[in-house]
C-alpha atoms as a PDB file:
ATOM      1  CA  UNK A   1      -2.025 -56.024   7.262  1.00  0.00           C
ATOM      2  CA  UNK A   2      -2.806 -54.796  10.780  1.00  0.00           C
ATOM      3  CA  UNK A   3       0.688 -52.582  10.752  1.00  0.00           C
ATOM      4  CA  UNK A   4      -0.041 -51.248   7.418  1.00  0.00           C
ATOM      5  CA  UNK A   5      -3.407 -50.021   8.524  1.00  0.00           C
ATOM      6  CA  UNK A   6      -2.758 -48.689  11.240  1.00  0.00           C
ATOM      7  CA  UNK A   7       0.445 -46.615   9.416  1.00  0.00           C
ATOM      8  CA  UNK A   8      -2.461 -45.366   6.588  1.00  0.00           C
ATOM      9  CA  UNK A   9      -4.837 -44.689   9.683  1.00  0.00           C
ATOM     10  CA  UNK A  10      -1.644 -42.707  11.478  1.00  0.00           C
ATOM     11  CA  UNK A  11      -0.820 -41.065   8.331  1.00  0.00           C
ATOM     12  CA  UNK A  12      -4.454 -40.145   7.577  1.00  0.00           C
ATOM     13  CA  UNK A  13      -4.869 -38.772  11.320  1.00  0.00           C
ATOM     14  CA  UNK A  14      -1.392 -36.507  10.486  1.00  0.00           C
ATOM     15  CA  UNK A  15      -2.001 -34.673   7.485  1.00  0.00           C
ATOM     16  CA  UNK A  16      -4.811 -31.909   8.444  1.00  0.00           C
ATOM     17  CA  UNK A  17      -8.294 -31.598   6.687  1.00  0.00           C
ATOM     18  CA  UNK A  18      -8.985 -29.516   4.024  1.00  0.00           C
ATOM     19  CA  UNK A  19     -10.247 -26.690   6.743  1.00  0.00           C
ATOM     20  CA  UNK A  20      -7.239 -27.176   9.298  1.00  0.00           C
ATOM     21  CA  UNK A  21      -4.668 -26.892   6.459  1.00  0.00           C
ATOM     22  CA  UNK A  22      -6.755 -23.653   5.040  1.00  0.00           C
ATOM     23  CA  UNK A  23      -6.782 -22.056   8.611  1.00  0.00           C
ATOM     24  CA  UNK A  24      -3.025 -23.018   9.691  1.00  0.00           C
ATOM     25  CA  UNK A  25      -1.875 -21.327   5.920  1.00  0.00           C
ATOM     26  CA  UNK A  26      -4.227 -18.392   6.818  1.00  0.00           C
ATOM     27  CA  UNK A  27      -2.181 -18.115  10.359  1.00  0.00           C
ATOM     28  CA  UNK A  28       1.035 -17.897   8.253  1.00  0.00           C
ATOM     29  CA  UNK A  29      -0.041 -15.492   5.838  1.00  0.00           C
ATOM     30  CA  UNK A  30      -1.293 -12.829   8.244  1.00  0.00           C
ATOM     31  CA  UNK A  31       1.486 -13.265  10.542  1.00  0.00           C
ATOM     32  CA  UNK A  32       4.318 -12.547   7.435  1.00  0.00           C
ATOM     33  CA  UNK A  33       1.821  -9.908   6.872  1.00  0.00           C
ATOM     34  CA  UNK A  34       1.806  -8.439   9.807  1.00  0.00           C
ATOM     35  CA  UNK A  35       5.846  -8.953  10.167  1.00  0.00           C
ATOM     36  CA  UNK A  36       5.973  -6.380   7.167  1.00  0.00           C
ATOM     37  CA  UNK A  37       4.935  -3.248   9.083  1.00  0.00           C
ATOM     38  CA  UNK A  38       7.914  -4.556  11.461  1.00  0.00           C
ATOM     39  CA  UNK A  39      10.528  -5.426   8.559  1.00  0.00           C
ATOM     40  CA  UNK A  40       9.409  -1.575   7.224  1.00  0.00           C
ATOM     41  CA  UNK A  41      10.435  -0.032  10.494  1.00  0.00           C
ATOM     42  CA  UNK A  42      13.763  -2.287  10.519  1.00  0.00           C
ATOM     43  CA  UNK A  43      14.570  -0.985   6.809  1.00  0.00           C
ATOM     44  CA  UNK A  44      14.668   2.644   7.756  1.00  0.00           C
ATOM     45  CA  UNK A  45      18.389   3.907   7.245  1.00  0.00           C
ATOM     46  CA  UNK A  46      19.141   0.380   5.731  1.00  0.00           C
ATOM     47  CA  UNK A  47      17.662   0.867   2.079  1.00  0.00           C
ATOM     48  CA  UNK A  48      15.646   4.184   0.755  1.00  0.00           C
ATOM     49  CA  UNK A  49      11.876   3.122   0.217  1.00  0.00           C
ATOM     50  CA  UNK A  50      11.689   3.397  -3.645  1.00  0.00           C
ATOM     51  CA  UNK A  51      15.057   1.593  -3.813  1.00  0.00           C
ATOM     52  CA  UNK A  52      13.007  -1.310  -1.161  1.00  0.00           C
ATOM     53  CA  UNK A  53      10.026  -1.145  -3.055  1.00  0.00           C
ATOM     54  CA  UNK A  54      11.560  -1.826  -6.557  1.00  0.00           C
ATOM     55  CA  UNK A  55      13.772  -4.347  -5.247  1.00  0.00           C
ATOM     56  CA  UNK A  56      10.772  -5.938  -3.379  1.00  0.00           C
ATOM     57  CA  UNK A  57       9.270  -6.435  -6.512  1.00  0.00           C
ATOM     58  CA  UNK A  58      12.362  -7.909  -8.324  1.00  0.00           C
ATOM     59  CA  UNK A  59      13.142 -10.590  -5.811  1.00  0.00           C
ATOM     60  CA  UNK A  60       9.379 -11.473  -6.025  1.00  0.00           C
ATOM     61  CA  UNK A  61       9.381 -11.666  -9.721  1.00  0.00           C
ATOM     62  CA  UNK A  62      12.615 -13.481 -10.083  1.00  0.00           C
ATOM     63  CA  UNK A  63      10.981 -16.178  -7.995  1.00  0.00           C
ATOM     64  CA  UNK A  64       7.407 -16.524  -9.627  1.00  0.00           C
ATOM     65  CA  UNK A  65       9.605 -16.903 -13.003  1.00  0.00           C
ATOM     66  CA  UNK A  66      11.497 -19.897 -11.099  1.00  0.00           C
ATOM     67  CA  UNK A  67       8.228 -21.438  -9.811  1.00  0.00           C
ATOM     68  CA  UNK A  68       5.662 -20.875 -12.112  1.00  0.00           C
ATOM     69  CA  UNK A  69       7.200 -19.865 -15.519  1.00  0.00           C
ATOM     70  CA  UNK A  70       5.479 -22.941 -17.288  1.00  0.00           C
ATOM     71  CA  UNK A  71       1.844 -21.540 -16.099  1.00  0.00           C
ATOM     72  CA  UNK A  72       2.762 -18.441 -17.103  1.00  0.00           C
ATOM     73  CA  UNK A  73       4.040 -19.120 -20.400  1.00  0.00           C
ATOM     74  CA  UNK A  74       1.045 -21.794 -20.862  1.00  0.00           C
ATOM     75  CA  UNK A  75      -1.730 -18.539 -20.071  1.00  0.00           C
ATOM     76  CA  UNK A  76      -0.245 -15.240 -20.499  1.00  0.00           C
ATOM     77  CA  UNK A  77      -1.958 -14.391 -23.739  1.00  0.00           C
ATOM     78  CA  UNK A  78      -5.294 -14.602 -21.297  1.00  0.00           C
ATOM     79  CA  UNK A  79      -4.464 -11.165 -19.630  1.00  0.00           C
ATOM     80  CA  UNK A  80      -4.134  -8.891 -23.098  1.00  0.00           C
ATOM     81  CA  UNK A  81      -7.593  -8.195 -23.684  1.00  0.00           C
ATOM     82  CA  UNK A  82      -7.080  -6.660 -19.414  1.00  0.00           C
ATOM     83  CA  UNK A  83      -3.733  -5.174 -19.645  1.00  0.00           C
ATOM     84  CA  UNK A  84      -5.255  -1.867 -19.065  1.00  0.00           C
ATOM     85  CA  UNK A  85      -6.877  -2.579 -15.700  1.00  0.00           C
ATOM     86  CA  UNK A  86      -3.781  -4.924 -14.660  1.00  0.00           C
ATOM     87  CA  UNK A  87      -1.393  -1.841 -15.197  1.00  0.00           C
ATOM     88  CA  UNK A  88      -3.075   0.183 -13.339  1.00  0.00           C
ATOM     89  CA  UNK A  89      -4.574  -2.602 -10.552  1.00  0.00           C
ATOM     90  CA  UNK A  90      -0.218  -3.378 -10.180  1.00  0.00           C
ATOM     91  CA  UNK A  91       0.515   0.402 -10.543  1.00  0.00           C
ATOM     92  CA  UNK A  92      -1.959   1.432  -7.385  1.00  0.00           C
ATOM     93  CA  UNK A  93      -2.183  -1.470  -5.404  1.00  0.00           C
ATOM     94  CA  UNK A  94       1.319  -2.850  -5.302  1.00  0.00           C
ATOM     95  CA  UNK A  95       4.058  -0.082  -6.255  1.00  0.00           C
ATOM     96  CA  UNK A  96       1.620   2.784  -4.949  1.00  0.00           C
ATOM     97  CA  UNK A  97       0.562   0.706  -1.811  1.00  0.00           C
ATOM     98  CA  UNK A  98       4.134   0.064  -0.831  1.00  0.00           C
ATOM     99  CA  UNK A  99       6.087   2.695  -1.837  1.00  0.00           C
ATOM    100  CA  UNK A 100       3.793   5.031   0.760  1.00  0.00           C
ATOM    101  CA  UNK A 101       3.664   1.806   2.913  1.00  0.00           C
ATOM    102  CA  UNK A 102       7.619   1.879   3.442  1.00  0.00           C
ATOM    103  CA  UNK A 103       7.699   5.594   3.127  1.00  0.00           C
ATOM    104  CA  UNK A 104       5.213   6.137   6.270  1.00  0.00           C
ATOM    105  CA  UNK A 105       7.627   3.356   8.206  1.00  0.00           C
ATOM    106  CA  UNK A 106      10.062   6.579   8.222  1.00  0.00           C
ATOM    107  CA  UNK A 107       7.742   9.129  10.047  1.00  0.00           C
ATOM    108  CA  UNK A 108       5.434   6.329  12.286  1.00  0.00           C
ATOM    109  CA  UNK A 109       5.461   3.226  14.688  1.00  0.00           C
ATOM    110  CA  UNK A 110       5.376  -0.176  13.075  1.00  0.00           C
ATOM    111  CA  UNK A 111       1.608  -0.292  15.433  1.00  0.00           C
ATOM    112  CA  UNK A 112       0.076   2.570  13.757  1.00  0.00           C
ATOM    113  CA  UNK A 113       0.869   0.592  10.239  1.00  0.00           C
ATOM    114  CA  UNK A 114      -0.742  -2.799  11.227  1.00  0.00           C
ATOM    115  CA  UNK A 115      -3.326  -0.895  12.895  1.00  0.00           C
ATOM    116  CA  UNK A 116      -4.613   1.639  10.180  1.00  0.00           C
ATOM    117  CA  UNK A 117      -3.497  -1.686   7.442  1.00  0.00           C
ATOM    118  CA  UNK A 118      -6.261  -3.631   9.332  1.00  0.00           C
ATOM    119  CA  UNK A 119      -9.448  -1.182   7.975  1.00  0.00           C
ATOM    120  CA  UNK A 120      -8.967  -2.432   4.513  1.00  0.00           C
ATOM    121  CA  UNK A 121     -11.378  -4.684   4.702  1.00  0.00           C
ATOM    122  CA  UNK A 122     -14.442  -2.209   6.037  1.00  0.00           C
ATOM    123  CA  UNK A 123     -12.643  -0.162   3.239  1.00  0.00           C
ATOM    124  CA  UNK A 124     -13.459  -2.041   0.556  1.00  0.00           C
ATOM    125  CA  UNK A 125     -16.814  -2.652   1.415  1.00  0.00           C
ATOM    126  CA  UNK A 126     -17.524   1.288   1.388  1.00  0.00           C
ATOM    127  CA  UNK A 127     -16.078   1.032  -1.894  1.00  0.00           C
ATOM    128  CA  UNK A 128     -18.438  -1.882  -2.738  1.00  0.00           C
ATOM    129  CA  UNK A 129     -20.970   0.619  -2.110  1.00  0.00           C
ATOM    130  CA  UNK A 130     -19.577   3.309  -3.861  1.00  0.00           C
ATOM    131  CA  UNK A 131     -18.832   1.589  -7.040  1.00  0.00           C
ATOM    132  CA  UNK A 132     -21.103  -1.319  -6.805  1.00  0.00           C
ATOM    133  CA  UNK A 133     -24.371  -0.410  -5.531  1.00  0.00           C
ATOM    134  CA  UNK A 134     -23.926  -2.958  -3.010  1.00  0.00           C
ATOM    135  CA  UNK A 135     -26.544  -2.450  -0.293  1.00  0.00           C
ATOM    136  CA  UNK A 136     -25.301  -1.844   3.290  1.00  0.00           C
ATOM    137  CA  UNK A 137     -27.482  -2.364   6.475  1.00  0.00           C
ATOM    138  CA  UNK A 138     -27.579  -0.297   9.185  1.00  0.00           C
ATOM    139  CA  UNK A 139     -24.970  -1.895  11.781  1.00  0.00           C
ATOM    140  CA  UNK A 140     -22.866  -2.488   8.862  1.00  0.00           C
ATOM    141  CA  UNK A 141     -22.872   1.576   8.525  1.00  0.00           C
ATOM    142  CA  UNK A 142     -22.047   1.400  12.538  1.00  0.00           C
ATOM    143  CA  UNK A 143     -19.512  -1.189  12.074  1.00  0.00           C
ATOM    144  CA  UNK A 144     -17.684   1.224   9.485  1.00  0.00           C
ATOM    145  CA  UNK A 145     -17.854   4.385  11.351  1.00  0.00           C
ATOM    146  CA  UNK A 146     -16.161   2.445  14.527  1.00  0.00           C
ATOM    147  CA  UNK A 147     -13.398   1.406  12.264  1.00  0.00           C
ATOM    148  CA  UNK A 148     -13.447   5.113  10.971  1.00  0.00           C
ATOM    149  CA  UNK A 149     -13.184   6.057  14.832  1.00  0.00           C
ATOM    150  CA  UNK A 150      -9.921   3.880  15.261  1.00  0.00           C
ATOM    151  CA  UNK A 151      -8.201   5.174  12.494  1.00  0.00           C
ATOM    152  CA  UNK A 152      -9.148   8.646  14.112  1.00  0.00           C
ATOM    153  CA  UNK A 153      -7.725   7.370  17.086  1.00  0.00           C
ATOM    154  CA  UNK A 154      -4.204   6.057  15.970  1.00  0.00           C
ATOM    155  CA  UNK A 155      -4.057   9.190  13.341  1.00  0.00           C
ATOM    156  CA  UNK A 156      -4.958  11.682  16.536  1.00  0.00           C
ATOM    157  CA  UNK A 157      -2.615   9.323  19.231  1.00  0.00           C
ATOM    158  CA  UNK A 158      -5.297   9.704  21.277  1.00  0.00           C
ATOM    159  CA  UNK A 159      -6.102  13.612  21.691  1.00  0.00           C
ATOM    160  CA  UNK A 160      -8.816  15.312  20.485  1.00  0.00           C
ATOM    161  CA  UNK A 161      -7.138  18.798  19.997  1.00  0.00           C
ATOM    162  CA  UNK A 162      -5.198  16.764  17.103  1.00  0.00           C
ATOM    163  CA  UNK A 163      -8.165  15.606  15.398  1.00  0.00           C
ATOM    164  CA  UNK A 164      -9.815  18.997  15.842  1.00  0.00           C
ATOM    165  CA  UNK A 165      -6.769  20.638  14.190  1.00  0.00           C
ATOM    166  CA  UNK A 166      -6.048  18.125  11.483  1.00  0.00           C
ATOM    167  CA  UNK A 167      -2.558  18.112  12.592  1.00  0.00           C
ATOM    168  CA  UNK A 168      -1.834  14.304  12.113  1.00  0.00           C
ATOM    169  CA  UNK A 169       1.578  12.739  11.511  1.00  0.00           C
ATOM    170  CA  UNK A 170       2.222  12.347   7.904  1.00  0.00           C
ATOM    171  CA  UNK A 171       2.743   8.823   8.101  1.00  0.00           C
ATOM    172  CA  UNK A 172      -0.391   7.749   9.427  1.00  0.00           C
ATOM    173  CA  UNK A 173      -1.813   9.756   6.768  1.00  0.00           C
ATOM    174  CA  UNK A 174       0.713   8.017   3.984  1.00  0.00           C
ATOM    175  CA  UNK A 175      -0.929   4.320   5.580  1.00  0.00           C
ATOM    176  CA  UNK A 176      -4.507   5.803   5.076  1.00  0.00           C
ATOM    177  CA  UNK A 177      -3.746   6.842   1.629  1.00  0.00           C
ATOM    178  CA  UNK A 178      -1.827   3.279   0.871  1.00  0.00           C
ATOM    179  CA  UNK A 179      -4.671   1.261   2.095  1.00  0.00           C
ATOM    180  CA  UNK A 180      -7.623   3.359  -0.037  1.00  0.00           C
ATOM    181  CA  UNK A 181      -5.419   2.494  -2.889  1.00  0.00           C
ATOM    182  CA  UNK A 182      -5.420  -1.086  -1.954  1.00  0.00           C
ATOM    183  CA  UNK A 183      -8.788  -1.343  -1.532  1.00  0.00           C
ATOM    184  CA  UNK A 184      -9.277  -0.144  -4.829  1.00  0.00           C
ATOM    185  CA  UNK A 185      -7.258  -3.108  -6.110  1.00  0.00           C
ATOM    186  CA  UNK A 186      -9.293  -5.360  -4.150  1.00  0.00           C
ATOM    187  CA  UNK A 187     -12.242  -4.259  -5.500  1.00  0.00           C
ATOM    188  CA  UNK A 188     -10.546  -4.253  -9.081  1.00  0.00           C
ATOM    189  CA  UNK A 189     -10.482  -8.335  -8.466  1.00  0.00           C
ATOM    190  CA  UNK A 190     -14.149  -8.456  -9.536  1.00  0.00           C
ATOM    191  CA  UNK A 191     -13.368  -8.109 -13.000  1.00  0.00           C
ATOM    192  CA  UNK A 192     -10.094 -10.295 -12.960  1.00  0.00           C
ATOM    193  CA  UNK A 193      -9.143 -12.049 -15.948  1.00  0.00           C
ATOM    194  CA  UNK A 194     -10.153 -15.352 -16.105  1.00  0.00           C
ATOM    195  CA  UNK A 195      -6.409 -17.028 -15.811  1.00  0.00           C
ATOM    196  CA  UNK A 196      -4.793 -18.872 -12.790  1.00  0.00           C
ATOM    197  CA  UNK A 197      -4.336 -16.622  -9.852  1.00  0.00           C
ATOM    198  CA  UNK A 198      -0.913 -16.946  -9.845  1.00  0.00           C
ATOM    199  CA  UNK A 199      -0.729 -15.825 -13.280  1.00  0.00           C
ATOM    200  CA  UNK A 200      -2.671 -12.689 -12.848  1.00  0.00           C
ATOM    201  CA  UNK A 201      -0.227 -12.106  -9.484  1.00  0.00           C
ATOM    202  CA  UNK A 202       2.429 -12.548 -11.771  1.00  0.00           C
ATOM    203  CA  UNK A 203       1.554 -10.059 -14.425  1.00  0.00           C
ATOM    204  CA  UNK A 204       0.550  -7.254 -11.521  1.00  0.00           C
ATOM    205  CA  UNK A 205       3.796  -7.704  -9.955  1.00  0.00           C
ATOM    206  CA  UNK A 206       6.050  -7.519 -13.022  1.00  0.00           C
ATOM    207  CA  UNK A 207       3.964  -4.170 -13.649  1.00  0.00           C
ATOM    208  CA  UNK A 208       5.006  -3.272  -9.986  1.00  0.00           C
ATOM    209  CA  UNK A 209       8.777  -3.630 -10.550  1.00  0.00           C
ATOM    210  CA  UNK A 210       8.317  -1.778 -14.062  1.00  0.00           C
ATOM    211  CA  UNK A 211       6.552   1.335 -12.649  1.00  0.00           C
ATOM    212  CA  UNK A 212       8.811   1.477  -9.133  1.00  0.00           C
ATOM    213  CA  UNK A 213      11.441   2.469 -11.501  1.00  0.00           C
ATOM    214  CA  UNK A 214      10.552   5.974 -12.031  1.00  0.00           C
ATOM    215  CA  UNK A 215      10.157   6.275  -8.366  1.00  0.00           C
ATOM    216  CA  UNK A 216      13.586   5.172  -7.617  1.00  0.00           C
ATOM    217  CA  UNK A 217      15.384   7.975 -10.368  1.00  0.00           C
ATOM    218  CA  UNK A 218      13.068  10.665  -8.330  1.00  0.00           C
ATOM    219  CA  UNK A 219      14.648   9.587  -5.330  1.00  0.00           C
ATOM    220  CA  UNK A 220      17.979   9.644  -6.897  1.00  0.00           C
ATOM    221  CA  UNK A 221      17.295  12.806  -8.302  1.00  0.00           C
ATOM    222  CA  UNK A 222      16.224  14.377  -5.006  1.00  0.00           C
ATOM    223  CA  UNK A 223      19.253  12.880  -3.462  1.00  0.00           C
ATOM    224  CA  UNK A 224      17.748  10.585  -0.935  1.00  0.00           C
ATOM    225  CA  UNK A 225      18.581   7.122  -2.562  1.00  0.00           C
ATOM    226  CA  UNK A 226      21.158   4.833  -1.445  1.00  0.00           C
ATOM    227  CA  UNK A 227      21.632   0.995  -1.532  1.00  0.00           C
ATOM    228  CA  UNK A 228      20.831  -1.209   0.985  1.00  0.00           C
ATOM    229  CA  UNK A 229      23.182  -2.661   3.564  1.00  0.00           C
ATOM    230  CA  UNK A 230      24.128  -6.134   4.574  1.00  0.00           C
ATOM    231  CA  UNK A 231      20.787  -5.682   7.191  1.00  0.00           C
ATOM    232  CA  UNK A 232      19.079  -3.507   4.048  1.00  0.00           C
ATOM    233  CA  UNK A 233      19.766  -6.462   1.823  1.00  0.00           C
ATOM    234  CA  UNK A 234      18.409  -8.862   4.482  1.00  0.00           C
ATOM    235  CA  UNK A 235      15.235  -7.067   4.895  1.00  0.00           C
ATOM    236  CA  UNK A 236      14.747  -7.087   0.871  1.00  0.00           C
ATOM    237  CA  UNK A 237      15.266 -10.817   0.311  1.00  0.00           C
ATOM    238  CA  UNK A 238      12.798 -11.079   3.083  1.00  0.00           C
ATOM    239  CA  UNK A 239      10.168  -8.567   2.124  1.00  0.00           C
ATOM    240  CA  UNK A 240      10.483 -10.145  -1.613  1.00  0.00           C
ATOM    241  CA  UNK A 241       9.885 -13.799  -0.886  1.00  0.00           C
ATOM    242  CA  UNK A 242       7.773 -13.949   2.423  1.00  0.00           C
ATOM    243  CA  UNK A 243       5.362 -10.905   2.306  1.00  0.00           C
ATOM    244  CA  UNK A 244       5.818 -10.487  -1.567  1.00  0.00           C
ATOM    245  CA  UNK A 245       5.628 -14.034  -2.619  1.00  0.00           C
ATOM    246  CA  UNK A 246       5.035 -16.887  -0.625  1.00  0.00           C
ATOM    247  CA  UNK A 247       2.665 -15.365   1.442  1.00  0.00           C
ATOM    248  CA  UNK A 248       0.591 -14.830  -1.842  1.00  0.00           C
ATOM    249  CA  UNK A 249       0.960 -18.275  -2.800  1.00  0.00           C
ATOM    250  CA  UNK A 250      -0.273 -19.707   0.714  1.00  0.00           C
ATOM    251  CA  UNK A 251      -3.572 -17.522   0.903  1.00  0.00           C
ATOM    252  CA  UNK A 252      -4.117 -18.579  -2.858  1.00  0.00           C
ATOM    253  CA  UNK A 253      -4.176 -22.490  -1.280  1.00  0.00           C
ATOM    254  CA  UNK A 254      -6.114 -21.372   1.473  1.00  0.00           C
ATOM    255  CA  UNK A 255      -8.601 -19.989  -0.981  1.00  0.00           C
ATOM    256  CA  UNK A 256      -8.769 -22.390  -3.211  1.00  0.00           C
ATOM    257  CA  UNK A 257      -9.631 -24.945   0.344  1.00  0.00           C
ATOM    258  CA  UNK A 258     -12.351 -22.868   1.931  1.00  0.00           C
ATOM    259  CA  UNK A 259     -13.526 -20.366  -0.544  1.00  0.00           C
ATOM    260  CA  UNK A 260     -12.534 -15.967  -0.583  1.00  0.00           C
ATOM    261  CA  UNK A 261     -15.002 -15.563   1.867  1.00  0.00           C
ATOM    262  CA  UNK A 262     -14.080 -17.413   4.912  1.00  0.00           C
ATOM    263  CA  UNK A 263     -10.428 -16.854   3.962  1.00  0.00           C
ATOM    264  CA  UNK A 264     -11.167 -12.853   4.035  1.00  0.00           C
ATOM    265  CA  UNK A 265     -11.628 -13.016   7.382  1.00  0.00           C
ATOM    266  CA  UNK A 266      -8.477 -13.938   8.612  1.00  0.00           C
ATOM    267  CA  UNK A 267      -7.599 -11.200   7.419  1.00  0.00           C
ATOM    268  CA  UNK A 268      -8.435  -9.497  10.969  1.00  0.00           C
ATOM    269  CA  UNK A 269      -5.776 -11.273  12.164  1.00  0.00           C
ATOM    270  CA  UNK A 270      -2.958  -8.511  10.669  1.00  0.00           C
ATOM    271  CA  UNK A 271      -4.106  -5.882  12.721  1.00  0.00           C
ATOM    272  CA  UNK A 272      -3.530  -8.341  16.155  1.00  0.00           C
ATOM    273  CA  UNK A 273      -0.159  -9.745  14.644  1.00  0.00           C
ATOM    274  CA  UNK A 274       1.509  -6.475  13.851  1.00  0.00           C
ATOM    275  CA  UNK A 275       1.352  -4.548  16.787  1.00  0.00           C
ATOM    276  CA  UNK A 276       2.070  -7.808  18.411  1.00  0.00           C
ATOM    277  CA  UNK A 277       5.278  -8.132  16.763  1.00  0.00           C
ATOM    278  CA  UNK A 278       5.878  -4.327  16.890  1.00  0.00           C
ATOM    279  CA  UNK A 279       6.421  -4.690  20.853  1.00  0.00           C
ATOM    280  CA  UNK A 280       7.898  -7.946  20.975  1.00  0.00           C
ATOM    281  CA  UNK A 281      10.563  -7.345  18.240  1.00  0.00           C
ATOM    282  CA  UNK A 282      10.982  -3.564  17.928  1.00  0.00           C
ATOM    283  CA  UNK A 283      10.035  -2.847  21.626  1.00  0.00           C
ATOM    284  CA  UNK A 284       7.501  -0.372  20.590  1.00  0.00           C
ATOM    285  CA  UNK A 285       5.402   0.857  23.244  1.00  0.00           C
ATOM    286  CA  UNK A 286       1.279  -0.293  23.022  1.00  0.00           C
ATOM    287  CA  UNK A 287      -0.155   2.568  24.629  1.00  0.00           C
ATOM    288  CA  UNK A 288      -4.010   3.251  25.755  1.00  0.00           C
ATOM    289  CA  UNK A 289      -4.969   4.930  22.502  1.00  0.00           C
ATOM    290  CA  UNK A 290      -3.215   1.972  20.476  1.00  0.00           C
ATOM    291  CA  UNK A 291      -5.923  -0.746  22.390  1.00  0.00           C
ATOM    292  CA  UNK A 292      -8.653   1.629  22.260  1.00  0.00           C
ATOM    293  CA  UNK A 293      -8.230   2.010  18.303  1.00  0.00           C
ATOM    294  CA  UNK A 294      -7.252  -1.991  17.802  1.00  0.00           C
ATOM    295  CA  UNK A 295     -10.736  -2.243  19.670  1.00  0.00           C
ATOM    296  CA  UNK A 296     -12.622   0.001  17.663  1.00  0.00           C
ATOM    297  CA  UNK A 297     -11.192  -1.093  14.269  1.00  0.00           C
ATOM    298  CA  UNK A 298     -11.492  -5.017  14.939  1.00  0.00           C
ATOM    299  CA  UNK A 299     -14.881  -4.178  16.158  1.00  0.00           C
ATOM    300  CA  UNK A 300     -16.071  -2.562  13.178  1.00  0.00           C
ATOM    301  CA  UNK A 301     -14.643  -5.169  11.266  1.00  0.00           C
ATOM    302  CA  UNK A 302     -16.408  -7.724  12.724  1.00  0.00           C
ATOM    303  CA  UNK A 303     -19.670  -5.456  12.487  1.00  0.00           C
ATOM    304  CA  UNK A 304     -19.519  -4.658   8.992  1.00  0.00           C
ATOM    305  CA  UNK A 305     -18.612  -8.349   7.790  1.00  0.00           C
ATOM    306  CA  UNK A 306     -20.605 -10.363   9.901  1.00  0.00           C
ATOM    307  CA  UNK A 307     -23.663  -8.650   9.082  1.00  0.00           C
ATOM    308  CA  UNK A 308     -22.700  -7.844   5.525  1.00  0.00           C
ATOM    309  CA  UNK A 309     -22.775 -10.189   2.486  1.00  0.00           C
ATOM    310  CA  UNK A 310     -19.413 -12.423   2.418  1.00  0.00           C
ATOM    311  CA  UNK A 311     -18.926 -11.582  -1.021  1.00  0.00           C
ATOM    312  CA  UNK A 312     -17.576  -8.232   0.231  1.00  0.00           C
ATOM    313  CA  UNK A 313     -14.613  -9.874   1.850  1.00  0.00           C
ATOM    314  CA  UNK A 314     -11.309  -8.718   0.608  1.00  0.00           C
ATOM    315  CA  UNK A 315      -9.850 -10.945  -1.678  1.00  0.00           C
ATOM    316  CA  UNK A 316      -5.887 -11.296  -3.220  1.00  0.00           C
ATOM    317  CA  UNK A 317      -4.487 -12.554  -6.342  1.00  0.00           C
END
């Protein structure tokens, strides 16, 4: 009796609380998502970015339909009274997010991406505002206009007579664009139908796949679309099941453990893993501007959501 207790105590002591498991699947998440910026940068020249972005979305639906094809079947006729908002919530915030996502990887560093990807959050509270009428205090306006600041910063690389002139690098101003229209989607969530998460992800992302296809005959048509390589394929089967799909699947756990809220947090930690990852992988250079604008957008971050209502955290599918 004493062995067997002390194997259930051992086993008990091994498998991690409810709050250890959330927070070690949170670490995973944002690290896969902040290995996306890098996987972008690695795809350039291996697979054109509508052609990446459709696939993406295949490999990611061919897997939910492996995994979770009885929930599906068992709750799908729970989205048709919302197919309207989750066409257009799976048109903007997945095919329109990433096909300017893997576009921008083209014309900027993999550290301006996780960077400028990092003030969704602070974004979506604006929108909160916006849309919502959801009060904001005073440091929470402070904590957005620092985040504001670092995009300035990464946008400008550092020099005012850029940011007086407007003359940014189209890239940075593709991530910009890709993250208001993911913010939007975020703040879409609100009025989610009321069927399993991973139903709803479902749906959006077949509605991803469906509307990338247009994008991929206008790149065809302009000539710039090609197949991906052995590497390009690589990069796709890796963008569709980690940052695409199980990635999605882990921060559902890890919400359904500790609540949106506390989960949105971690979401801070993408800015701090991508440019990590940028240097260590792609060699990228950090430069002075890069820390002065992680600073200033982590900052405002943790401004705006630690002194605004945690229902304004930025929640996924």
């Amino acid at each position: 009796m004493r062995t067997g207790s002390s194997f259930a105590s051992f086993f008990d002591a091994a498998i991690p609380k409810p709050d250890a498991q959330a927070y070690l699947l949170l670490v995973f998440t944002t690290l896969i998502w902040g290995a996306n910026a890098v996987a972008a940068r690695l795809a350039v020249g291996e697979v054109s970015p509508m052609m990446l972005t459709f696939l993406r979305w295949i490999v990611c639906c061919a897997a939910l339909g492996l995994t979770s094809r009885r929930e599906i079947a068992a709750h799908w006729r729970g989205l048709l009274p919302s197919w309207r908002g989750i066409t257009l919530m799976g048109t903007l915030g997945f095919t329109g997010f990433n096909a300017l996502f893997y576009a921008a990887a083209h014309h900027t560093t993999a550290i301006n991406i996780a960077i400028i990807q990092g003030t969704i959050p602070v974004l979506v509270i604006v929108g909160s505002v916006f849309f919502f009428r959801t009060r904001i205090r005073g440091l929470q306006v402070v904590g957005v206009l620092m985040t504001i600041a670092g995009i300035g910063v990464v946008a400008s690389q550092g020099e005012l007579a850029l940011l007086k002139s407007l003359a940014f690098n189209i890239g940075d101003v593709w991530v910009i664009i890709a993250c208001l229209l993911y913010a939007g989607y975020a703040l879409g969530l609100r009025k989610r139908p009321p069927v399993p998460a991973i139903v709803f992800f479902a749906a959006t992302a077949a509605v991803a796949a469906v509307v990338s296809l247009p994008l991929v005959a206008a790149e065809m048509a302009m000539g710039q679309s090609f197949m991906p390589t052995a590497k390009g394929l690589a990069l796709v089967v890796f963008i569709g099941l980690l940052p695409s799909f199980i990635s999605q699947i882990t921060f559902i756990h890890a919400v359904g453990l500790i609540g949106p809220a506390r989960a949105g947090v971690f979401l801070n930690l993408v800015p701090i893993f991508g440019p990590l990852l940028a240097v260590l992988v792609l060699g990228e250079p950090l430069s002075a501007y890069h820390a002065a604008a992680l600073a200033l957008v982590l900052g405002g971050i943790y401004v705006a959501e630690t002194l605004g209502p945690r229902k304004n955290a930025t929640r996924l599918p």
